[in-house]
C-alpha atoms as a PDB file:
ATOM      1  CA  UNK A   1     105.198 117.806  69.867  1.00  0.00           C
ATOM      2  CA  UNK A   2     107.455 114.723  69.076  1.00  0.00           C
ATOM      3  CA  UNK A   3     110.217 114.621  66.463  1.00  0.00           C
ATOM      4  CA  UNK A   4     109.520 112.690  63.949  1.00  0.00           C
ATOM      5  CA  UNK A   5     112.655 111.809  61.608  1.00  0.00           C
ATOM      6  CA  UNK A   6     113.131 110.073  58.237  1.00  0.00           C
ATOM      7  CA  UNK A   7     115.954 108.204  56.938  1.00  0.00           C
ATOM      8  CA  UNK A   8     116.774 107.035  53.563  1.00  0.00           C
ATOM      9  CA  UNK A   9     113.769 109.277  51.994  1.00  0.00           C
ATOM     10  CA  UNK A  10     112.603 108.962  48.768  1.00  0.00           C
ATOM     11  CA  UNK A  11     109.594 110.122  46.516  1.00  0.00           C
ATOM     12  CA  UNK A  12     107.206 107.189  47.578  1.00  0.00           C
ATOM     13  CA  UNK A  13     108.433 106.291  50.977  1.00  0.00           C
ATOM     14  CA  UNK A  14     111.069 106.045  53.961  1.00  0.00           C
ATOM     15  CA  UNK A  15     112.783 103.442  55.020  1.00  0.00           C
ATOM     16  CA  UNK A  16     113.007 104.232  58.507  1.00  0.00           C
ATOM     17  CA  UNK A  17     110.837 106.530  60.238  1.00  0.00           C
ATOM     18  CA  UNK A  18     111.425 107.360  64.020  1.00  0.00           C
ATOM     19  CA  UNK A  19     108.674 108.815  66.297  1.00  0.00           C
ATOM     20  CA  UNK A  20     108.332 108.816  69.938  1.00  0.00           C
ATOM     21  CA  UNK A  21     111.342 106.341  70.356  1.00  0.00           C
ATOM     22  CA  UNK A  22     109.460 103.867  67.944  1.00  0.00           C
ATOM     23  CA  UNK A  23     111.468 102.602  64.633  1.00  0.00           C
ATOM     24  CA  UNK A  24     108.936 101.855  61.650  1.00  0.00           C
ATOM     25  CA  UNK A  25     110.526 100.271  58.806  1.00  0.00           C
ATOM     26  CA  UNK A  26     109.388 100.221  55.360  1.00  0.00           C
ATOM     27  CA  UNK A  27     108.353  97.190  53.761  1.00  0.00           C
ATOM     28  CA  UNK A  28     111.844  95.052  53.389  1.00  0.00           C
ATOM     29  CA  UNK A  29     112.116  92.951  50.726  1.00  0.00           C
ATOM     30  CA  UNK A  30     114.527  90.148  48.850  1.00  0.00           C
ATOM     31  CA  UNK A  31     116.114  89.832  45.402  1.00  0.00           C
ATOM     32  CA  UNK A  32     113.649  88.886  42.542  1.00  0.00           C
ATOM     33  CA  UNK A  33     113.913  85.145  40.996  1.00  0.00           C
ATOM     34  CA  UNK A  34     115.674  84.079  44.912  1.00  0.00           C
ATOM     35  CA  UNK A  35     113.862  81.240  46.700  1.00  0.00           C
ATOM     36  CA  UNK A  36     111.942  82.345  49.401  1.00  0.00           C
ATOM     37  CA  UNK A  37     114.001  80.876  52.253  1.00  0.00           C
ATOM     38  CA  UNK A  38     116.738  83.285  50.202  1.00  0.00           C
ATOM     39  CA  UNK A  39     114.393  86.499  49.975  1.00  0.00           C
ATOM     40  CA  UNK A  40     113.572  85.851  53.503  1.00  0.00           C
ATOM     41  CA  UNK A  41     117.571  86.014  54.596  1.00  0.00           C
ATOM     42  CA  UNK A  42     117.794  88.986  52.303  1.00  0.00           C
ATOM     43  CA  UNK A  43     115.102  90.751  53.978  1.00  0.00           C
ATOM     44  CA  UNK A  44     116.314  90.157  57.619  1.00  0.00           C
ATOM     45  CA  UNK A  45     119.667  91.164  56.965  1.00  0.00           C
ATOM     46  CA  UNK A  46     117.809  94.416  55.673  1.00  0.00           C
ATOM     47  CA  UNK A  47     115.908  94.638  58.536  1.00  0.00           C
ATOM     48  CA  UNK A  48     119.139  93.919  60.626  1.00  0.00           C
ATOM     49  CA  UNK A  49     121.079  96.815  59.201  1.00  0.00           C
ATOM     50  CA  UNK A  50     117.891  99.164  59.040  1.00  0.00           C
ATOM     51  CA  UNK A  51     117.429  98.859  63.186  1.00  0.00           C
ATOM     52  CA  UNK A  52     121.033  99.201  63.899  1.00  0.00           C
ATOM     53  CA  UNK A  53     121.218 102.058  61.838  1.00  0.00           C
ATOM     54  CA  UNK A  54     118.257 103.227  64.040  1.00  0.00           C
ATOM     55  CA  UNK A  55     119.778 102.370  67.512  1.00  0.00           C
ATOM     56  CA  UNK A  56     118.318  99.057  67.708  1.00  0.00           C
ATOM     57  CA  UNK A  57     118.451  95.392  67.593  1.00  0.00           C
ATOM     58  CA  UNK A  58     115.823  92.215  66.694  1.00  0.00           C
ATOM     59  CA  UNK A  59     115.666  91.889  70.305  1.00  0.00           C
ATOM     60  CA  UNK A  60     113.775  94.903  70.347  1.00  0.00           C
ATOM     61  CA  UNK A  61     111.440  94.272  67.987  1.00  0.00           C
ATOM     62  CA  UNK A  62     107.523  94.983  68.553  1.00  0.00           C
ATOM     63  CA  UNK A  63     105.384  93.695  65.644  1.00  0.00           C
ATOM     64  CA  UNK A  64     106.312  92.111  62.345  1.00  0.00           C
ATOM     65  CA  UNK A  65     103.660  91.460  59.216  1.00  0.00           C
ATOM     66  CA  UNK A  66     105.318  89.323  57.107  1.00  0.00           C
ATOM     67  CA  UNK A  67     103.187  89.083  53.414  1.00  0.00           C
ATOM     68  CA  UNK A  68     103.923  85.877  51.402  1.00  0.00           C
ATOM     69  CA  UNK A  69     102.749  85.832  47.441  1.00  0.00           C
ATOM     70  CA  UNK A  70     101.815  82.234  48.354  1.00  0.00           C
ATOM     71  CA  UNK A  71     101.350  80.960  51.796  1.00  0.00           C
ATOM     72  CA  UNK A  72     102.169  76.996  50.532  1.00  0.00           C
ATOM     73  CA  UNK A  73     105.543  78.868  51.222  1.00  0.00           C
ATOM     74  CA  UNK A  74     104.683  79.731  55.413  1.00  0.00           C
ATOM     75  CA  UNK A  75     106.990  76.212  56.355  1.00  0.00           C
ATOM     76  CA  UNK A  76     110.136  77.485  53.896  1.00  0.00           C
ATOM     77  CA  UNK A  77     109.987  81.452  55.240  1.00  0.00           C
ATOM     78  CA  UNK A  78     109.097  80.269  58.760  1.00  0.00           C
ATOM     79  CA  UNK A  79     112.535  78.108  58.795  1.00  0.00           C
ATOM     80  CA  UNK A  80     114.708  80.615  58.295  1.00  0.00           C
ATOM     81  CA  UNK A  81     112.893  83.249  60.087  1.00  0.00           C
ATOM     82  CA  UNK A  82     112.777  80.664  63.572  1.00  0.00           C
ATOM     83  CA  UNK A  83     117.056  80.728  62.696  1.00  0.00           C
ATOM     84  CA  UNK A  84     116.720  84.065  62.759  1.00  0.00           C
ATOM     85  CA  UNK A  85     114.295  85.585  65.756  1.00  0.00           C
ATOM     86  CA  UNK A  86     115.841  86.240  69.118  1.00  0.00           C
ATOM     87  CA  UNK A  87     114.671  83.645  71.777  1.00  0.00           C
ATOM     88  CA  UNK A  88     112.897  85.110  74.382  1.00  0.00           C
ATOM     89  CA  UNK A  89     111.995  88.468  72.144  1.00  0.00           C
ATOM     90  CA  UNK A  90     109.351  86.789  69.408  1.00  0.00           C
ATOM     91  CA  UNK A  91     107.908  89.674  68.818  1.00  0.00           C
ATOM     92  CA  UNK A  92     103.918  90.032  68.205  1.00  0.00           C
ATOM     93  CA  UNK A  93     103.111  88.723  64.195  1.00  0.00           C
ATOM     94  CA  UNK A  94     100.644  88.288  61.565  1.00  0.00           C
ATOM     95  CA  UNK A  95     101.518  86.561  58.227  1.00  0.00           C
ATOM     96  CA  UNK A  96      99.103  86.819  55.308  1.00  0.00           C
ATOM     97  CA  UNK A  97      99.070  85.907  51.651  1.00  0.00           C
ATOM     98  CA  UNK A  98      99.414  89.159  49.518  1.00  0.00           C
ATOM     99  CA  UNK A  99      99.828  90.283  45.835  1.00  0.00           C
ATOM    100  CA  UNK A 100     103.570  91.904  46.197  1.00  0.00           C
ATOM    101  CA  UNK A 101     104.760  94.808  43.944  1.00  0.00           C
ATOM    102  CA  UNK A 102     106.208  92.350  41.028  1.00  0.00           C
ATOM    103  CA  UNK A 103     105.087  88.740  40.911  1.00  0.00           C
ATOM    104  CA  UNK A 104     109.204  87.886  41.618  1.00  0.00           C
ATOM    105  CA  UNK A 105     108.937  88.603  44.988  1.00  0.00           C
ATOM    106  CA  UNK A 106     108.155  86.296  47.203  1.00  0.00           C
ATOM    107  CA  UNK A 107     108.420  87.980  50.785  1.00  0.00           C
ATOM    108  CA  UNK A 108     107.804  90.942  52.274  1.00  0.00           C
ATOM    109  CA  UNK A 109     108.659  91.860  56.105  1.00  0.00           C
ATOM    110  CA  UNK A 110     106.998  95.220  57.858  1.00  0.00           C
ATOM    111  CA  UNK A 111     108.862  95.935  61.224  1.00  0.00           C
ATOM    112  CA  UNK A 112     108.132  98.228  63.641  1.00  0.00           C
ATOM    113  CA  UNK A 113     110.578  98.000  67.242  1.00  0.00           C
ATOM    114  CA  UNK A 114     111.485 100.064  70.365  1.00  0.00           C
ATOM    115  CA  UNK A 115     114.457 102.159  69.826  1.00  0.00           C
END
């Protein structure tokens, strides 16, 4: 049987679970009342620091579902997230318009990557 191990654990959720030499991160997002290009930075430097913390990178990155509270706001997240994504490592992703947990955010990124 695998190790599985949890870091950051709390009540409801961990932000990083390992298993099998996958990284799953919880979902990542920004800071209430920010635009969404600024949620959207917020959350990948989250994500940043949450892989490296795991042993890995963006380049390593699997599959990302990225939930928007209004998808008239794909172009605006999309800019900063093509800034942001490794070339050559695009990982496989889905985007889809979502009620988030309070109508102040925007964004939400779920990660999952290779360790």
């Amino acid at each position: 049987m695998s190790d599985i191990t949890r870091h950051h654990v709390g009540d409801r959720m961990s932000q990083i679970v390992t298993h099998n030499g996958t990284v799953y991160l919880a979902g990542q997002v920004g800071n209430p009342g920010d635009s969404v290009a600024d949620q959207t930075k917020t959350c990948l430097e989250k994500v940043d620091a949450l892989l490296a913390e795991a042993g890995s990178d963006k380049t390593r990155i699997l599959q990302t579902i990225i939930w928007l509270a209004d998808m008239s706001d794909f172009a605006e997240m999309n800019a900063v997230w093509d800034g942001w994504v490794a070339p050559g490592h695009a990982p496989a992703r889905a985007t889809g318009e979502a009620k988030l947990a309070t109508p102040a955010h925007l964004v939400e990124f779920i990660v999952t990557a290779a360790g």
